[in-house]
N, C-alpha and C. Protein backbone atom coordinates (compact mmCIF):
# COMPACT_ATOMS: atom_id res chain seq x y z
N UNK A 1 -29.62 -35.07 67.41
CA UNK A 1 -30.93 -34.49 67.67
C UNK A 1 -31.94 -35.60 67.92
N UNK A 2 -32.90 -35.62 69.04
CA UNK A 2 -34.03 -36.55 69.40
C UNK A 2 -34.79 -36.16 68.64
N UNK A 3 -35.31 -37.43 68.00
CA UNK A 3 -36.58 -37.52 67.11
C UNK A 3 -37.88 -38.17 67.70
N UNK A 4 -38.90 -37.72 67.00
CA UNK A 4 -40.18 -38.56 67.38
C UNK A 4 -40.11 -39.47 67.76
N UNK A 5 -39.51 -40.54 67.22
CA UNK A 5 -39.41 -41.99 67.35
C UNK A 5 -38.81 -42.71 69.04
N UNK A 6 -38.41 -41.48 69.58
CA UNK A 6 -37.64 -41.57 70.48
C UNK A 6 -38.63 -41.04 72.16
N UNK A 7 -40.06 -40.80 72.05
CA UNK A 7 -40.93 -40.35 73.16
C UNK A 7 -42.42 -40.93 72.40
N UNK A 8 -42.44 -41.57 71.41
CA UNK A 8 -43.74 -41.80 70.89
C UNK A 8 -44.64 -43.04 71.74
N UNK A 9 -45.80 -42.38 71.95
CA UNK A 9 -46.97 -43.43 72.76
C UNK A 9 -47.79 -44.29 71.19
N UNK A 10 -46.78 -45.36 71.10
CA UNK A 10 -47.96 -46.26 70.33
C UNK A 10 -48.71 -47.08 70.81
N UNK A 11 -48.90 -46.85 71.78
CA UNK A 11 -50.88 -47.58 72.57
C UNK A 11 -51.64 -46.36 71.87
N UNK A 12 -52.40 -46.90 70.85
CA UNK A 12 -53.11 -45.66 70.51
C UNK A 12 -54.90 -46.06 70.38
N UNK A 13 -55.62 -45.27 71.12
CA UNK A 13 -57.43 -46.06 71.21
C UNK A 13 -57.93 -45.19 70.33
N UNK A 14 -58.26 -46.07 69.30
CA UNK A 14 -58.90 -45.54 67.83
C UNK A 14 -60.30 -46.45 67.97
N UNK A 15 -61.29 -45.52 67.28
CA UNK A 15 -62.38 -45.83 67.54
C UNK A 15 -63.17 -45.61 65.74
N UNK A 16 -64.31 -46.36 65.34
CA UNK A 16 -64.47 -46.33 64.07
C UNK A 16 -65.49 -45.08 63.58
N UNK A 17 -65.38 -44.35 62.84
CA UNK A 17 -66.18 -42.87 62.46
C UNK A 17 -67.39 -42.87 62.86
N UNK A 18 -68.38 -44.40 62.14
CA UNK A 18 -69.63 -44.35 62.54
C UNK A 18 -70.22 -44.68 63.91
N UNK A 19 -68.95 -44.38 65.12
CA UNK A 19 -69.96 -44.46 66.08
C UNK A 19 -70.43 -43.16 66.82
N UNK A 20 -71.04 -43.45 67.72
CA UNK A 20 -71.67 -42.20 68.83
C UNK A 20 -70.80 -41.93 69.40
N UNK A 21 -71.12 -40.39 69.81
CA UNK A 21 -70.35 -39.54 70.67
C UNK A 21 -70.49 -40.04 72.32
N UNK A 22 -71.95 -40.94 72.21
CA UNK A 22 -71.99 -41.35 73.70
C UNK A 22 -70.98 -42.49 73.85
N UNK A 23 -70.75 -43.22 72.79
CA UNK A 23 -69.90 -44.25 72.83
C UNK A 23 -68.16 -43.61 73.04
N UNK A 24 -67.93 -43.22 72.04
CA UNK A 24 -67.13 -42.18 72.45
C UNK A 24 -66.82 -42.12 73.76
N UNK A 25 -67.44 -41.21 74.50
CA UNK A 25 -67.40 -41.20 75.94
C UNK A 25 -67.21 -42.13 76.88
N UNK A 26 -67.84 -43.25 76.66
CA UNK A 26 -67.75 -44.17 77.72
C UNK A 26 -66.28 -45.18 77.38
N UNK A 27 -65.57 -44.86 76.34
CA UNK A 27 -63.98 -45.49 76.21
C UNK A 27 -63.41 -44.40 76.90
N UNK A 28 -63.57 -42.98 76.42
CA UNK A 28 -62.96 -41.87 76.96
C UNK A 28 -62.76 -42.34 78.60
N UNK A 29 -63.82 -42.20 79.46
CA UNK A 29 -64.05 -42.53 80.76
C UNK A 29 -63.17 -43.87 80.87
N UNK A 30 -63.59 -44.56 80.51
CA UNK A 30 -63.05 -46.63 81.08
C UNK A 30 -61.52 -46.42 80.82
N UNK A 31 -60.75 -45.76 79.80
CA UNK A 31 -59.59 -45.64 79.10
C UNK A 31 -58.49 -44.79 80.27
N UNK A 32 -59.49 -43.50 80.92
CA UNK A 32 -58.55 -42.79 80.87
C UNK A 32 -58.04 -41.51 80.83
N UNK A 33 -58.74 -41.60 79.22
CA UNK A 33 -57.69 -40.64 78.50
C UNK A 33 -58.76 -39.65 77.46
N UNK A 34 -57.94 -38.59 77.04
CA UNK A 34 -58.61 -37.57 76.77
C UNK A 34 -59.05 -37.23 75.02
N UNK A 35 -58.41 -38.36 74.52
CA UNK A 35 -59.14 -38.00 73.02
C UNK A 35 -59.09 -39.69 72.37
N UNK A 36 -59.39 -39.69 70.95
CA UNK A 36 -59.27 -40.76 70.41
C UNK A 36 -59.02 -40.95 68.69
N UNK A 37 -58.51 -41.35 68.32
CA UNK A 37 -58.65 -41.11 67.05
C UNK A 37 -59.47 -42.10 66.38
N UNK A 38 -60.09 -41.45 65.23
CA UNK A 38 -60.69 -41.74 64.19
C UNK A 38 -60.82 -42.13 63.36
N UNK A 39 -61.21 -43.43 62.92
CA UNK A 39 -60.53 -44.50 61.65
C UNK A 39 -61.79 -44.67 60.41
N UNK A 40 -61.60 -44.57 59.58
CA UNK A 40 -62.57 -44.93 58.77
C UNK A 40 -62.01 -45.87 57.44
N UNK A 41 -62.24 -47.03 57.46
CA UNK A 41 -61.11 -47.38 56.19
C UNK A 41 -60.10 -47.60 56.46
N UNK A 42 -59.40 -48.14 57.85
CA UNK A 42 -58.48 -48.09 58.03
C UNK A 42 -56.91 -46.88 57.97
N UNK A 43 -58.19 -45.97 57.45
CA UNK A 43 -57.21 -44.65 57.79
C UNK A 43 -57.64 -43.92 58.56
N UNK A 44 -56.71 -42.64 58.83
CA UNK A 44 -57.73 -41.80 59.83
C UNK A 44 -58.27 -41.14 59.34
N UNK A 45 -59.26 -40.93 60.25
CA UNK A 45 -60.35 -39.29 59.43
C UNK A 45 -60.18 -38.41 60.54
N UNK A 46 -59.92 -38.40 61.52
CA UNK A 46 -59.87 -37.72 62.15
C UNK A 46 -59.60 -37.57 63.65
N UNK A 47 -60.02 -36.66 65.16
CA UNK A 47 -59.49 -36.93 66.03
C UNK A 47 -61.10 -36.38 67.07
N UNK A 48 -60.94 -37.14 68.15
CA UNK A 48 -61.80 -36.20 68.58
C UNK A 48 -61.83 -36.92 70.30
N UNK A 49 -61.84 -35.51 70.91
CA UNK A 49 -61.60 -34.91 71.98
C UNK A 49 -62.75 -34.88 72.71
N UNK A 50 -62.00 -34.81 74.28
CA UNK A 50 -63.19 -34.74 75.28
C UNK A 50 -63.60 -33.44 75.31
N UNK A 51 -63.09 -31.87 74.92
CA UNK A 51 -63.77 -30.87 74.64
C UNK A 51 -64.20 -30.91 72.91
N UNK A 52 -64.44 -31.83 72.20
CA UNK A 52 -64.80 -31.91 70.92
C UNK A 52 -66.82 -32.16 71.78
N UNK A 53 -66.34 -32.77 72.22
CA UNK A 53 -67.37 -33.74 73.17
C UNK A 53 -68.61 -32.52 73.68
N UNK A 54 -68.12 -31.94 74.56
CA UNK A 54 -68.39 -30.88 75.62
C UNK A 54 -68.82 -29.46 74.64
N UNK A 55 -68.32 -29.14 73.79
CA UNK A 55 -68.36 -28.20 73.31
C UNK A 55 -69.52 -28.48 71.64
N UNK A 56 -69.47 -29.56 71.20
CA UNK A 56 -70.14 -29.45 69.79
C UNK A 56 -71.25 -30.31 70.45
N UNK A 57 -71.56 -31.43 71.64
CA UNK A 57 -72.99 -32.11 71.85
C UNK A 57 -73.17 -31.68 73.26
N UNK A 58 -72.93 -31.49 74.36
CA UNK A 58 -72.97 -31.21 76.11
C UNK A 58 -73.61 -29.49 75.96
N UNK A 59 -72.59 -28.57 75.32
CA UNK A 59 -73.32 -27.26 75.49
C UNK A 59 -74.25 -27.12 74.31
N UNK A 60 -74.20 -27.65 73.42
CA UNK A 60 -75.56 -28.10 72.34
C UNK A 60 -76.77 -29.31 73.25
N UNK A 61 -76.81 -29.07 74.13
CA UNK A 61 -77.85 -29.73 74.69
C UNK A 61 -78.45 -30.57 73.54
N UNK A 62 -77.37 -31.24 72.52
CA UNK A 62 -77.77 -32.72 72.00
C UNK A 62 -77.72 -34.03 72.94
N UNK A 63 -78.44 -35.62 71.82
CA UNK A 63 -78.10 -36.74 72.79
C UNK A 63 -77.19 -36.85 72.14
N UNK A 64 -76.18 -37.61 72.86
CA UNK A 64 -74.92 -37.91 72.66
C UNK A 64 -75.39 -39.30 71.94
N UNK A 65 -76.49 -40.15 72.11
CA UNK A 65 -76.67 -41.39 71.69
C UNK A 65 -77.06 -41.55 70.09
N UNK A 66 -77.30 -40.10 69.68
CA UNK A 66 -77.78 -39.69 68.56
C UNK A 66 -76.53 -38.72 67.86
N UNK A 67 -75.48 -38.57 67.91
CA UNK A 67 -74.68 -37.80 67.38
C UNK A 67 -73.62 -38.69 66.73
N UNK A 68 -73.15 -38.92 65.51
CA UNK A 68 -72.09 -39.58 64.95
C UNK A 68 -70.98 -39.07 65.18
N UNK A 69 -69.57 -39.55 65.37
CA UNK A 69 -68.23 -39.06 65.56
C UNK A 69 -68.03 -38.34 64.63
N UNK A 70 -68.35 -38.55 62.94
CA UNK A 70 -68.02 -37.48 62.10
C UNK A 70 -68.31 -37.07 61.71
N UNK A 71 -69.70 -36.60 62.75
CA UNK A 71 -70.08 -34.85 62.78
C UNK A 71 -69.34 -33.86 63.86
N UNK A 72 -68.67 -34.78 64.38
CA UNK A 72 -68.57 -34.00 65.73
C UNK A 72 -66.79 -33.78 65.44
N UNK A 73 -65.92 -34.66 64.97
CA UNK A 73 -64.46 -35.08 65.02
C UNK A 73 -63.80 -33.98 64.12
N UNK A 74 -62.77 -33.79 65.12
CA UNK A 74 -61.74 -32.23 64.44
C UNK A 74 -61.10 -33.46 63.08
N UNK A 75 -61.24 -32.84 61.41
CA UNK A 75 -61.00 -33.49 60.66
C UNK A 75 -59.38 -32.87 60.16
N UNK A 76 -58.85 -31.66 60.87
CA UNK A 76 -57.74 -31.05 60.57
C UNK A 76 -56.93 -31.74 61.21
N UNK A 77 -56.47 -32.65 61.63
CA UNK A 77 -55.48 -32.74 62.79
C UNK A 77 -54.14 -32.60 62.26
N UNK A 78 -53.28 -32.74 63.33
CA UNK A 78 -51.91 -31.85 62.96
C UNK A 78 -50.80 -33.44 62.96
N UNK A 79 -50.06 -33.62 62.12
CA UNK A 79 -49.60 -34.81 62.17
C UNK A 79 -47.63 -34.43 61.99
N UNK A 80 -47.39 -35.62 62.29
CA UNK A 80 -45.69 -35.45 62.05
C UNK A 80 -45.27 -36.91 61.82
N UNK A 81 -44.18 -37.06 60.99
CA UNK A 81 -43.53 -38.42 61.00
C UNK A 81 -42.99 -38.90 62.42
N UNK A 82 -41.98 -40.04 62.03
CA UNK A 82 -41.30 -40.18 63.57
C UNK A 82 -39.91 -39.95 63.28
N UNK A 83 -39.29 -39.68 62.14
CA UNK A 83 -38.15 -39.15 62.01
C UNK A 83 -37.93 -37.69 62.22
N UNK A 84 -39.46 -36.87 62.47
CA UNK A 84 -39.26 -35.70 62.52
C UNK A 84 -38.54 -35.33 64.39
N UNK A 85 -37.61 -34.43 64.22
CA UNK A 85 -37.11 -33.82 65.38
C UNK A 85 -38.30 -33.33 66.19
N UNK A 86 -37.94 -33.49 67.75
CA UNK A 86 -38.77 -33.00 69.00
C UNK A 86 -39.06 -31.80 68.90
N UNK A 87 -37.81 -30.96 68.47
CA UNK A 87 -37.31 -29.21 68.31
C UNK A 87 -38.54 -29.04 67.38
N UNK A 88 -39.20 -29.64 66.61
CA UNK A 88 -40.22 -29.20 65.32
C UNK A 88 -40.92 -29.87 66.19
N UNK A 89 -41.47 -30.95 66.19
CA UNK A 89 -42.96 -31.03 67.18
C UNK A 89 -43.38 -30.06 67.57
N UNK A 90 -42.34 -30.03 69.13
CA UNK A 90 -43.02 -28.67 69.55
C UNK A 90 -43.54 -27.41 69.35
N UNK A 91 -42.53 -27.12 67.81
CA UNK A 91 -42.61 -25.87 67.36
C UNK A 91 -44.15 -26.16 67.06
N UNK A 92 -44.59 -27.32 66.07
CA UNK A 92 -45.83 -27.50 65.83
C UNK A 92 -46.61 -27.36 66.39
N UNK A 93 -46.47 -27.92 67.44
CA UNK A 93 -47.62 -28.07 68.46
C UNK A 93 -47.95 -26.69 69.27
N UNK A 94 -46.57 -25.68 69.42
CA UNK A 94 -47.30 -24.32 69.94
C UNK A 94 -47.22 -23.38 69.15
N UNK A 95 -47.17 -23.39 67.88
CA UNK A 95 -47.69 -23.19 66.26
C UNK A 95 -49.21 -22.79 66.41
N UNK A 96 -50.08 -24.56 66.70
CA UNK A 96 -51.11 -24.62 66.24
C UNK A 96 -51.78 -24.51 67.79
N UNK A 97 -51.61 -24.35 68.59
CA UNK A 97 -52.14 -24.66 70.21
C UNK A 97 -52.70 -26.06 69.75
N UNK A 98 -51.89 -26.64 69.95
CA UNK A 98 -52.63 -28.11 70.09
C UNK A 98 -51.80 -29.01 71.50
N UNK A 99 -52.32 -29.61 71.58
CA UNK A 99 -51.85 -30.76 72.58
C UNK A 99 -51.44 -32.22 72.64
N UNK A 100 -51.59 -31.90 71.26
CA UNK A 100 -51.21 -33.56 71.35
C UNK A 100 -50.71 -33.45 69.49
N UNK A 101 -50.16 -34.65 68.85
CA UNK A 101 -49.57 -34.60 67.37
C UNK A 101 -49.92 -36.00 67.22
N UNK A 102 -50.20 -36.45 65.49
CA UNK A 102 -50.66 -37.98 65.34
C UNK A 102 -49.36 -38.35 64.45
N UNK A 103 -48.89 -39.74 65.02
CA UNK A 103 -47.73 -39.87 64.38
C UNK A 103 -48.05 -40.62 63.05
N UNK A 104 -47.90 -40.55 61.43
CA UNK A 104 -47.87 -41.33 60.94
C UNK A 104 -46.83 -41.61 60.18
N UNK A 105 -46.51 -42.87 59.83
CA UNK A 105 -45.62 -43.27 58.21
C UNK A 105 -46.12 -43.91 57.45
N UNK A 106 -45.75 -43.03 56.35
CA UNK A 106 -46.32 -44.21 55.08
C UNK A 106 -47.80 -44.17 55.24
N UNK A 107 -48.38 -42.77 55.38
CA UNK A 107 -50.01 -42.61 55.87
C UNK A 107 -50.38 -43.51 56.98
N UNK A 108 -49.46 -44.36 58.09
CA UNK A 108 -50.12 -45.20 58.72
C UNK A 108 -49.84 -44.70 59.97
N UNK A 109 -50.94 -45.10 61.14
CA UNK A 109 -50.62 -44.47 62.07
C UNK A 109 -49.73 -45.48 62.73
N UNK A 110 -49.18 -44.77 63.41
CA UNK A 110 -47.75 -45.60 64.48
C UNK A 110 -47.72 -45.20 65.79
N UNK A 111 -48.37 -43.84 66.06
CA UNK A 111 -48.44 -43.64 67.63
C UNK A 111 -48.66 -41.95 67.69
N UNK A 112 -48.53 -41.77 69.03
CA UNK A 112 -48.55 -40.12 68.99
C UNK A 112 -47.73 -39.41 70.15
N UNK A 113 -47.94 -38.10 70.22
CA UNK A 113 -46.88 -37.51 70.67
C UNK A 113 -47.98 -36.73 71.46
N UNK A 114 -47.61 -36.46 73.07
CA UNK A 114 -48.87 -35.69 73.67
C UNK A 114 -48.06 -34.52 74.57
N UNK A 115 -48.42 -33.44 75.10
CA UNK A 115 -47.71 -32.77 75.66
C UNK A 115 -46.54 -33.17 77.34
N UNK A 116 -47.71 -34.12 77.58
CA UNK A 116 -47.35 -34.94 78.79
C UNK A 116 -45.99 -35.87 78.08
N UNK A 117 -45.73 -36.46 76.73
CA UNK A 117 -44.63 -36.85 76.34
C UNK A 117 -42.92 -36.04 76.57
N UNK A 118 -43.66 -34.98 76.35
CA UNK A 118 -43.04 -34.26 75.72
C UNK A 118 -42.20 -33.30 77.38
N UNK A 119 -43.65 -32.99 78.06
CA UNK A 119 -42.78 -33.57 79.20
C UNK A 119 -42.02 -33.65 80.10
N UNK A 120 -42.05 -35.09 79.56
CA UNK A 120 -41.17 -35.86 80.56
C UNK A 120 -39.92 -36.01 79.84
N UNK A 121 -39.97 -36.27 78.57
CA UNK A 121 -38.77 -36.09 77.95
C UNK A 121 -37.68 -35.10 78.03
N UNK A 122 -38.28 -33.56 78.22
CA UNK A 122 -37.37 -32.88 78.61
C UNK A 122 -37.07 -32.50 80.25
N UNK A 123 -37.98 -33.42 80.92
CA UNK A 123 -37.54 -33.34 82.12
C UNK A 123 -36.30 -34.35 82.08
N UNK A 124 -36.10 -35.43 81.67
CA UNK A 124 -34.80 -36.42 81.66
C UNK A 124 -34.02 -35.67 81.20
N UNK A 125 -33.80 -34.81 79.90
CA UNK A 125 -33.22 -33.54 79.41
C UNK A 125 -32.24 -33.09 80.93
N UNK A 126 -33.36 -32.19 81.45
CA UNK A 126 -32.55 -31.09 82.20
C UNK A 126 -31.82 -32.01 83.82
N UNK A 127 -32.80 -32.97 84.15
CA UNK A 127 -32.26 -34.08 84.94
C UNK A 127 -31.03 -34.88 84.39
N UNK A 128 -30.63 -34.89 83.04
CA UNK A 128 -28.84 -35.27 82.65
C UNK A 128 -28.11 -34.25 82.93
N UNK A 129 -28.53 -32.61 82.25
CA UNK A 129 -28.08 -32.29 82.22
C UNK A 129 -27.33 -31.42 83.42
N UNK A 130 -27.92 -31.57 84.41
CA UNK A 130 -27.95 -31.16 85.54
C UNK A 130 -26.57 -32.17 86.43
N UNK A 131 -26.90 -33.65 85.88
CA UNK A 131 -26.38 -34.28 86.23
C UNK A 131 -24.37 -34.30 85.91
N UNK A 132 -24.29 -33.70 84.53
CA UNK A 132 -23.34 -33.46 84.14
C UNK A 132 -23.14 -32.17 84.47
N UNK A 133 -23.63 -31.37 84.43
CA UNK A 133 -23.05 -29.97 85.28
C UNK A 133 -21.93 -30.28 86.69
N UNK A 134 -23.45 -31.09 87.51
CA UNK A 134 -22.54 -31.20 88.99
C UNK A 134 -21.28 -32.48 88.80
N UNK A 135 -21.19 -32.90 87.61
CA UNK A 135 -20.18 -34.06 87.62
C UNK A 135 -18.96 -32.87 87.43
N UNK A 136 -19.12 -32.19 86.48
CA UNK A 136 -18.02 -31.23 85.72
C UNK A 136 -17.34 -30.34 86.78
N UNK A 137 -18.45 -29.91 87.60
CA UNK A 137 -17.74 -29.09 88.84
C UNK A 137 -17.20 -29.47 89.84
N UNK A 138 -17.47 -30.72 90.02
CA UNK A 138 -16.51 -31.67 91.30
C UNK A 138 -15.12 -31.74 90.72
């Protein structure tokens, strides 16, 4: 059975609690990418998203230059080891509608798991398996 450990993105852009949501944004933009996690203490506190963004300061017609990350940062996030199986990720992940999973061990973060991981992973999946089908029938 494939485990976490085996599709995990550890490039991970963590950003520190006490900053702005405008700051926030402008890694969001330069990066990329669509969320970031949240460190306070060297642990996480939390996660927060470009609709964390859009939805708690943009349609709150707040400044973003004036809003702290942890007022704004989803503090639930949904986590998994890396020994945990893909078969449970996913279950997790369309469990909770989420899109993405934070990997940690030993409370530390190590990387994460995003739907786009997830994928591509089972696209190599059905691309072997496909591959061994047409081997078997020749």
């Amino acid at each position: 059975m494939n485990q976490v450990r085996d599709i995990i993105e550890k490039n991970v852009i963590t950003i520190d609690y006490n900053k702005t949501a405008l700051y926030a944004s402008v890694i969001l933009k330069e990066k990329k990418i669509s969320f970031l996690v949240i460190m306070k203490e060297e642990k996480i506190a939390g996660i927060v998203s470009e609709s964390d963004i859009v939805r708690k300061v943009a349609v709150e017609n707040l400044n973003s230059s004036q809003i702290q990350l942890e007022e704004i940062m989803s503090k639930n996030f949904k986590w998994v080891e890396p020994d945990t199986g893909i078969e449970h990720a996913i279950q997790k992940m369309l469990n909770n509608i989420i899109r993405r999973l934070i990997v940690l061990e030993n409370e530390k973060l190590v990387g994460i798991i995003t739907q786009t991981n997830l994928a591509e992973f089972l696209r190599s999946k059905l691309l072997i398996n496909a591959t061994v089908d047409n081997t078997d029938s020749e």
